[in-house]
C-alpha atoms as a PDB file:
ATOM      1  CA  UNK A   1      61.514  84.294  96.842  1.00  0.00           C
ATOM      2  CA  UNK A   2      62.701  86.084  99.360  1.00  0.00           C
ATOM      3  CA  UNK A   3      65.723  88.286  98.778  1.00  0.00           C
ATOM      4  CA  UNK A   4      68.369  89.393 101.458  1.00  0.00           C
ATOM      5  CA  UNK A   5      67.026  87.824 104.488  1.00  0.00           C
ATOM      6  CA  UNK A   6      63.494  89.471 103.727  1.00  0.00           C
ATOM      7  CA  UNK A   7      61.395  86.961 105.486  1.00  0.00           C
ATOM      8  CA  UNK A   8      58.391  89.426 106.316  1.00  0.00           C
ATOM      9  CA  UNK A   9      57.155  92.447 104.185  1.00  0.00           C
ATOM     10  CA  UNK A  10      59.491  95.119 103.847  1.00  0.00           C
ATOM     11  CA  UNK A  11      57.124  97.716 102.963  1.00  0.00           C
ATOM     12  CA  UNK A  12      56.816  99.634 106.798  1.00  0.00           C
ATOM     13  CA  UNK A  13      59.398 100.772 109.025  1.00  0.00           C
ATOM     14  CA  UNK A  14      58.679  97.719 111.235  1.00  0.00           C
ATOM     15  CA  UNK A  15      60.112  95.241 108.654  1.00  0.00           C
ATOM     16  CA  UNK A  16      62.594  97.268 107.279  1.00  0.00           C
ATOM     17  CA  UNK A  17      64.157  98.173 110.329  1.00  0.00           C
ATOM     18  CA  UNK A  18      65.360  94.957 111.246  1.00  0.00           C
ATOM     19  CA  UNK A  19      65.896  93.842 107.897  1.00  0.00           C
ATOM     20  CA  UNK A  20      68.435  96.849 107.937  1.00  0.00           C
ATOM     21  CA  UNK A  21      69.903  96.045 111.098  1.00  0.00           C
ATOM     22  CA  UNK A  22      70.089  92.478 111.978  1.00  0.00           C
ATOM     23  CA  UNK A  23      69.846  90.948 108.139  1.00  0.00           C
ATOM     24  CA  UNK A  24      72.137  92.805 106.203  1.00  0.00           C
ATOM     25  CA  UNK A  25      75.185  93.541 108.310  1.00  0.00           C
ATOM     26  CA  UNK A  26      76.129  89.907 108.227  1.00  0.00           C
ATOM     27  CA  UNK A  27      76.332  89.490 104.467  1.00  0.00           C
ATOM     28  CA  UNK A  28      77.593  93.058 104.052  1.00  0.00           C
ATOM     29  CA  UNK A  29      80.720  92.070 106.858  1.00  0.00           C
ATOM     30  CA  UNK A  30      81.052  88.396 104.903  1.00  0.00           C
ATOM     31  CA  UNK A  31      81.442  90.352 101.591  1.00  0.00           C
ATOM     32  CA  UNK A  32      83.350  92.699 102.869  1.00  0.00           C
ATOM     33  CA  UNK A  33      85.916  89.697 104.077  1.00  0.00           C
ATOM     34  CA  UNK A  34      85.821  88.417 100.493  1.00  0.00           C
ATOM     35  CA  UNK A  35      87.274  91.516  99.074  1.00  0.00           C
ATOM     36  CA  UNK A  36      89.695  91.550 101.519  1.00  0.00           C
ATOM     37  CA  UNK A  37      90.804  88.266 101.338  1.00  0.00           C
ATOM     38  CA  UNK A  38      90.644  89.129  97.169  1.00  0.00           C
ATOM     39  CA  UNK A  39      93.278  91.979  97.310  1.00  0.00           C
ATOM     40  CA  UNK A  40      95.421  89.963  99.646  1.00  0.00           C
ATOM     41  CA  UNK A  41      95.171  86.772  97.737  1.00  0.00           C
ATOM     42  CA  UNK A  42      96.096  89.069  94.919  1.00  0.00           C
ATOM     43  CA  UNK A  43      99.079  91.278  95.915  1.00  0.00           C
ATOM     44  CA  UNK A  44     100.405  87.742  97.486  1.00  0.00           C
ATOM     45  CA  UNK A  45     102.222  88.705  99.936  1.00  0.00           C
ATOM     46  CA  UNK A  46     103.770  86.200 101.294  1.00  0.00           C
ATOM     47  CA  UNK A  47     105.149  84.926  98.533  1.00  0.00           C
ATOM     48  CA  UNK A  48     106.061  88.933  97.715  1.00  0.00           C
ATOM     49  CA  UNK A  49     108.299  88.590 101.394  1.00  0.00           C
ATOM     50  CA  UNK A  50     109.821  85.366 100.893  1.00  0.00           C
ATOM     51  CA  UNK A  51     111.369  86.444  97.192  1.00  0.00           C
ATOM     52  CA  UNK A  52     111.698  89.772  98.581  1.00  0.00           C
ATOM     53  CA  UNK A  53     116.078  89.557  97.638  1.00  0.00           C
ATOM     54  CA  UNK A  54     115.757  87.056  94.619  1.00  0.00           C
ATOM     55  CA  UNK A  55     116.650  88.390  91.386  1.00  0.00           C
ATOM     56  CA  UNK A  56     113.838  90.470  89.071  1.00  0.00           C
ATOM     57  CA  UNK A  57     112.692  87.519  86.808  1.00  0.00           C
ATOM     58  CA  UNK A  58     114.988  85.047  88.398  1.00  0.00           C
ATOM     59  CA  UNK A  59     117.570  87.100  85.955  1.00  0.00           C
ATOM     60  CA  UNK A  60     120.850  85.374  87.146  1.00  0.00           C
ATOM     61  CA  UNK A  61     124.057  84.622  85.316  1.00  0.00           C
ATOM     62  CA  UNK A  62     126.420  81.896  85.581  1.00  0.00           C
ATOM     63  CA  UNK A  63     129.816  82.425  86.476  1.00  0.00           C
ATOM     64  CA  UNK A  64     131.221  79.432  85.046  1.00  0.00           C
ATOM     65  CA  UNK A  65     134.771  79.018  82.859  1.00  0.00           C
ATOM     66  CA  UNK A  66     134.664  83.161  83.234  1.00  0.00           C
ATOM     67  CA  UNK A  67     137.713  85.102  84.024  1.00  0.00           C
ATOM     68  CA  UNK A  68     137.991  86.936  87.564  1.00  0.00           C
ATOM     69  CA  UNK A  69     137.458  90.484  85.768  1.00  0.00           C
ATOM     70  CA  UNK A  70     134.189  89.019  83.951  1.00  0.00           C
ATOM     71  CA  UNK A  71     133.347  87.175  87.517  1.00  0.00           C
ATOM     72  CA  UNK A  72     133.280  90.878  88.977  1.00  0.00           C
ATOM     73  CA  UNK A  73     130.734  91.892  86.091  1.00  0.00           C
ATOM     74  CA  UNK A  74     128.143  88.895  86.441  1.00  0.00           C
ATOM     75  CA  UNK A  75     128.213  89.298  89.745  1.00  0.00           C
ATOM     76  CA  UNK A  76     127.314  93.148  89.540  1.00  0.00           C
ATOM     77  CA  UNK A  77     124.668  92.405  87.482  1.00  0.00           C
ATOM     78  CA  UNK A  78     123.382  89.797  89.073  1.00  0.00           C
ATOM     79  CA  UNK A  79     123.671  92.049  92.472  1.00  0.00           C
ATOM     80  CA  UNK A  80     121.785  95.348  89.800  1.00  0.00           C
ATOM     81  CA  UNK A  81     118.731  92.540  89.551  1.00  0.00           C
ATOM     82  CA  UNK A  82     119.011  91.769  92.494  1.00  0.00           C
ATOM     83  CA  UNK A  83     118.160  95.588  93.698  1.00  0.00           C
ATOM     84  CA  UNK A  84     115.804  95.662  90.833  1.00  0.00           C
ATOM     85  CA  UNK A  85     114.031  92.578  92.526  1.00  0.00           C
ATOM     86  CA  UNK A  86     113.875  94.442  95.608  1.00  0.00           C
ATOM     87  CA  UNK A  87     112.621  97.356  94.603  1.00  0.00           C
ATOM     88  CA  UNK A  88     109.771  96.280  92.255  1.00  0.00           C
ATOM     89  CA  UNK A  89     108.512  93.445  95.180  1.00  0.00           C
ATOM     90  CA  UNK A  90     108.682  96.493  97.436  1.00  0.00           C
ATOM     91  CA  UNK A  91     106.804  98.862  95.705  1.00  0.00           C
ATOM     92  CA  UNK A  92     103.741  95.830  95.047  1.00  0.00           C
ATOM     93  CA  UNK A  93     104.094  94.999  98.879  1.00  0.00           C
ATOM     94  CA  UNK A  94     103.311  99.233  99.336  1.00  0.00           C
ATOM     95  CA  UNK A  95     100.477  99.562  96.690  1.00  0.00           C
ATOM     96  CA  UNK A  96      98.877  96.223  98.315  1.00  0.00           C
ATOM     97  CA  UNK A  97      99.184  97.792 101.739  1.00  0.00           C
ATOM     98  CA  UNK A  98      97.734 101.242 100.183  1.00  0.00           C
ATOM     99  CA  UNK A  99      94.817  99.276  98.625  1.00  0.00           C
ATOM    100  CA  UNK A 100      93.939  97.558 101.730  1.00  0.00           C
ATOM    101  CA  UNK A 101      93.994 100.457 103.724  1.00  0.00           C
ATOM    102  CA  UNK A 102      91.679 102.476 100.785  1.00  0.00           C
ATOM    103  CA  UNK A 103      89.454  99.361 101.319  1.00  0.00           C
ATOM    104  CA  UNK A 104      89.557  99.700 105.144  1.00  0.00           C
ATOM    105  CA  UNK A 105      88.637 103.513 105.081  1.00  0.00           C
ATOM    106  CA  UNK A 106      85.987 103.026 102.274  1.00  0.00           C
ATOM    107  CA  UNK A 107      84.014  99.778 104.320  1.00  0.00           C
ATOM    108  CA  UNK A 108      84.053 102.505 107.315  1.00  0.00           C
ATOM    109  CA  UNK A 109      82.196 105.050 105.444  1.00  0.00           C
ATOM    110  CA  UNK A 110      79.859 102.814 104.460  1.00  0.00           C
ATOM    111  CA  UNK A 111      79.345 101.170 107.461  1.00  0.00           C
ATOM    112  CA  UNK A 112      78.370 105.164 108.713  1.00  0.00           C
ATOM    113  CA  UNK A 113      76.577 105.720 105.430  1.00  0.00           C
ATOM    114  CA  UNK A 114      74.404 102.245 106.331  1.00  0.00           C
ATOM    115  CA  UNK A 115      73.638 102.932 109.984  1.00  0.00           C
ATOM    116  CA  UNK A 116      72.995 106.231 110.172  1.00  0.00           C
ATOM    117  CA  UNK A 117      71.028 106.663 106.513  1.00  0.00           C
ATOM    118  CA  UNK A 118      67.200 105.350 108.462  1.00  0.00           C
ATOM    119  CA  UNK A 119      68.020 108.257 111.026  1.00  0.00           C
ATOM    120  CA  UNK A 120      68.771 110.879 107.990  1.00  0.00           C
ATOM    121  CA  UNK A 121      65.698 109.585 106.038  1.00  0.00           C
ATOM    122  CA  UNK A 122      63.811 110.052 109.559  1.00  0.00           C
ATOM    123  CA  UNK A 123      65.710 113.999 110.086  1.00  0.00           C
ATOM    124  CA  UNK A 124      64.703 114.605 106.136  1.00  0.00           C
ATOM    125  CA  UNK A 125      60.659 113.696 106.509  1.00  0.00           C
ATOM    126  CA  UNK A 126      60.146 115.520 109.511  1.00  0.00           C
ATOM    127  CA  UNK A 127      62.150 118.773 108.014  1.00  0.00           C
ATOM    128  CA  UNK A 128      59.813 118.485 105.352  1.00  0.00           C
ATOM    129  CA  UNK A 129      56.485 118.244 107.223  1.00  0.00           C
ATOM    130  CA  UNK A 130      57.979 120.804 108.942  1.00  0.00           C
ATOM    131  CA  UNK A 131      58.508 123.165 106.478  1.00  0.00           C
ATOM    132  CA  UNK A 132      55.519 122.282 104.439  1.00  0.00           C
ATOM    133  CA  UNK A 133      53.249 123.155 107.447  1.00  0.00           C
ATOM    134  CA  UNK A 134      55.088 126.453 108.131  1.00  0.00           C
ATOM    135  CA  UNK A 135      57.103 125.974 111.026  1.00  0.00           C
ATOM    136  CA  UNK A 136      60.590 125.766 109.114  1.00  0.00           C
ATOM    137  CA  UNK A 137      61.472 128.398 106.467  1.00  0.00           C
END
């Protein structure tokens, strides 16, 4: 059963070569998507925007039959989790853009790593010939 888009051999250069090309950049790019879409769907950040000013753990007192000195308190704290809110749904907004980004610069290196590594196999056997025939110290 063929494995990867591996419809021919992939023993010789000839059927590896576009196996490594044309095959497996389209399922590496659609995985790549996945994890994407992963972190985003994780970090949630849309939801992390819209509740960006509601209280931390919808922590809210009541004012209710209270006194206008206690009124001033409840509304403090409620205004403290408030900030507390803020804060925390900022700082998961940042490490979700921070993750992303990691992603982004870790897909580029290995989109480098994958086109380039035929080329450096290529470099690497001819070196060797080279030196093993005396050309190359």
């Amino acid at each position: 059963m063929p494995r990867w888009g591996m419809e021919q051999t992939w023993t010789t250069w000839t059927g590896t070569l576009p196996w490594w090309y044309r095959a497996v950049p389209g399922k590496l790019l659609h995985h790549q998507e996945l994890m994407l879409s992963t972190v985003a769907d994780f970090f949630s950040f849309t939801i992390l925007l819209k509740t960006l000013f509601q209280p931390w753990r919808r922590d809210v007192l009541a004012t209710d039959r209270l006194s206008l000195s206690e009124r001033f308190q409840v509304w403090g704290l409620n205004l403290i989790s408030r900030f507390f809110g803020f804060l925390l749904r900022s700082i998961a907004i940042l490490a979700g853009i921070l993750t992303i980004f990691g992603l982004l610069l870790f897909f580029a290196f290995l989109w480098a790593t994958w086109l380039f590594a035929p080329l450096v196999s290529l470099g690497l056997l001819v070196t060797g010939v080279l030196t093993m025939i005396g050309v190359l110290r």
